[in-house]
Protein backbone atom coordinates (compact mmCIF):
# COMPACT_ATOMS: atom_id res chain seq x y z
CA UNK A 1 24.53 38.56 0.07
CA UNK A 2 23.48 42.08 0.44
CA UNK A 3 20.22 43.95 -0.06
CA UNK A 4 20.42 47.19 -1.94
CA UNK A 5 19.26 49.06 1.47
CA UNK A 6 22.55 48.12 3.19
CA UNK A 7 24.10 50.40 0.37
CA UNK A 8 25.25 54.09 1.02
CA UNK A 9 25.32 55.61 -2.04
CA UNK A 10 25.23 59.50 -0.91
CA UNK A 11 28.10 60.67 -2.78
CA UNK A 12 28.97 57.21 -4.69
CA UNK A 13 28.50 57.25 -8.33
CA UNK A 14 27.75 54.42 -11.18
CA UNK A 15 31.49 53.81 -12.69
CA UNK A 16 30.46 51.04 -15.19
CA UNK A 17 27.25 50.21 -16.70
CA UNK A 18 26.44 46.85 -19.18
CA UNK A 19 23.05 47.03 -20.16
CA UNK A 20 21.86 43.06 -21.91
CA UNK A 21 18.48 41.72 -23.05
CA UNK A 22 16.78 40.61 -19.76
CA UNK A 23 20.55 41.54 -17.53
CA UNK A 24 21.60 44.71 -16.35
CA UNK A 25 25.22 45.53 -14.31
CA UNK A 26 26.06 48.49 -12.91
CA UNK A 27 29.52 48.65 -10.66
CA UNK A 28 28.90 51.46 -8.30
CA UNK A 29 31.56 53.20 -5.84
CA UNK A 30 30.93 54.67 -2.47
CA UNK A 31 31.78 57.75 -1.30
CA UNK A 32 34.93 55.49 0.69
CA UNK A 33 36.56 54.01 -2.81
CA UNK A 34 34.94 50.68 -2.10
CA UNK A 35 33.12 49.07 -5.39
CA UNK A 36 29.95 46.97 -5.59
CA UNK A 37 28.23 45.16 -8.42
CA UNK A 38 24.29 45.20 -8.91
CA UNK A 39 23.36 42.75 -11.21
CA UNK A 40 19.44 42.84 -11.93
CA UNK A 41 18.13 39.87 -13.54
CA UNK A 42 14.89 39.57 -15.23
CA UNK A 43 15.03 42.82 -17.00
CA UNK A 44 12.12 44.50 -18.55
CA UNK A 45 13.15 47.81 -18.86
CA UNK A 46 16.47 50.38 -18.38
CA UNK A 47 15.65 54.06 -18.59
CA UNK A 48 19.11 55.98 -18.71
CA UNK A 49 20.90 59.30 -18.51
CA UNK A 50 24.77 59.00 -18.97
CA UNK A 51 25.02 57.83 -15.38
CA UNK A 52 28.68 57.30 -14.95
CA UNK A 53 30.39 59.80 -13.13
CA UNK A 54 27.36 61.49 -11.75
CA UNK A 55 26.85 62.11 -7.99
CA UNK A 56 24.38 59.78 -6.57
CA UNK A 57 22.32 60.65 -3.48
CA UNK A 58 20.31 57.64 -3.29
CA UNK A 59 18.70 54.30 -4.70
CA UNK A 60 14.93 54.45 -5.04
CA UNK A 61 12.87 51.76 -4.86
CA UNK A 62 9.38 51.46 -5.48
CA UNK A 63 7.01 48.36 -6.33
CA UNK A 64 4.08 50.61 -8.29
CA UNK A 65 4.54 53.34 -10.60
CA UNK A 66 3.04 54.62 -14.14
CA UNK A 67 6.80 53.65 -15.25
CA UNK A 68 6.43 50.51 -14.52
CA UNK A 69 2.79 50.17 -15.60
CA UNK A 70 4.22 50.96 -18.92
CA UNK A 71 7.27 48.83 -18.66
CA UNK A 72 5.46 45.62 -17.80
CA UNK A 73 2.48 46.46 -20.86
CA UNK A 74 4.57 46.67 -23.43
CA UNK A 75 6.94 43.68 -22.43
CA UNK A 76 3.66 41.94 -21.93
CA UNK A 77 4.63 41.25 -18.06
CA UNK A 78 3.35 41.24 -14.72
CA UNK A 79 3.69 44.44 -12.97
CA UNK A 80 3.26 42.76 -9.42
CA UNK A 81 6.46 40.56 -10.44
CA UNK A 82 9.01 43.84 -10.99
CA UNK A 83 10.38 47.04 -9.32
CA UNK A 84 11.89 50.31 -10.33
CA UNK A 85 15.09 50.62 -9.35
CA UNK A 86 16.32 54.60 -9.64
CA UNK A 87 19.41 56.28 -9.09
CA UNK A 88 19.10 59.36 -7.92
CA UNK A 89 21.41 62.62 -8.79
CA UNK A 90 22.30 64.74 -5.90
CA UNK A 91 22.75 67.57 -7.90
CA UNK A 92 19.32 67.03 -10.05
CA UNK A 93 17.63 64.98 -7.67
CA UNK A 94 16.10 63.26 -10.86
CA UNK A 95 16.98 59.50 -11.48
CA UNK A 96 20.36 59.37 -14.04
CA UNK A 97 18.99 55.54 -14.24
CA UNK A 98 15.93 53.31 -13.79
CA UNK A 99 15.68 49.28 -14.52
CA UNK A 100 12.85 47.76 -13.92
CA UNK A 101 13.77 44.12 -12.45
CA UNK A 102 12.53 41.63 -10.75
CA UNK A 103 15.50 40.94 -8.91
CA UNK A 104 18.75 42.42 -7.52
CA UNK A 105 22.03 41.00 -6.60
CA UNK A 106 24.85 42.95 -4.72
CA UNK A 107 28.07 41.96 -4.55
CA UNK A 108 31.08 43.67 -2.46
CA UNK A 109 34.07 43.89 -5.61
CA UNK A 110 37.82 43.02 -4.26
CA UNK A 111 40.88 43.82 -6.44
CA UNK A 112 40.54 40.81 -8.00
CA UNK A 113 36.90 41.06 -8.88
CA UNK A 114 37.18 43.99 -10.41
CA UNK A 115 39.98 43.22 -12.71
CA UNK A 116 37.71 40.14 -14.08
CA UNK A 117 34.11 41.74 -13.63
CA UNK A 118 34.06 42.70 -17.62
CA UNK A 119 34.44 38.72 -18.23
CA UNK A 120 32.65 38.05 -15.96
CA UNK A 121 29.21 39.83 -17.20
CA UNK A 122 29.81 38.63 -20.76
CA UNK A 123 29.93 35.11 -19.19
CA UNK A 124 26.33 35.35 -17.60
């Protein structure tokens, strides 16, 4: 399993995006073609920009923040529990998406994955 700071993102972009109650997926592309899923569980939040297609420089990551301050208080949830994961525009350098999650999983997508990854998020 990867961690989201063995991506390289400089120059990848979010090509698919399914945003769910508590479940967010985003498939994102390297600058190389290859595909990864990110499937943050325990959702409390999703603050978004049209993402797809935009020019991403890097993945943020912080553990305090007024965003998530507000997140957690009106989800009635413990801020120590979550993190703000951003997506950062290279062009903007502003984040084209935040979720606020307690936890990330990244997947490397085959041929095969991909082809099946829209079941696949309306199965879980």
């Amino acid at each position: 399993m990867m961690i989201i700071s063995d991506l390289n993102v400089s120059d990848g972009q979010i090509t698919e995006l399914y945003v769910y109650s508590s479940l967010v997926k985003v498939v994102l592309e390297d600058w190389k073609g290859e595909k990864y899923s990110l499937a943050f569980k325990g959702v409390v939040g999703v603050e978004c920009y049209s993402p797809e297609g935009v020019e991403l420089c890097q993945i943020s990551v912080l553990t305090e923040s007024e965003k998530i301050s507000k997140v957690c208080a009106i989800a009635e949830a413990e801020e120590n529990e979550f993190k703000e994961y951003s997506f950062i525009s290279a062009w903007t350098d502003l984040p084209v998406l935040s979720v606020f999650s307690g936890h990330v999983e990244i997947n490397r997508l085959n041929q095969d994955s991909q082809i099946h990854l829209h079941e696949y998020v309306h199965k879980n």
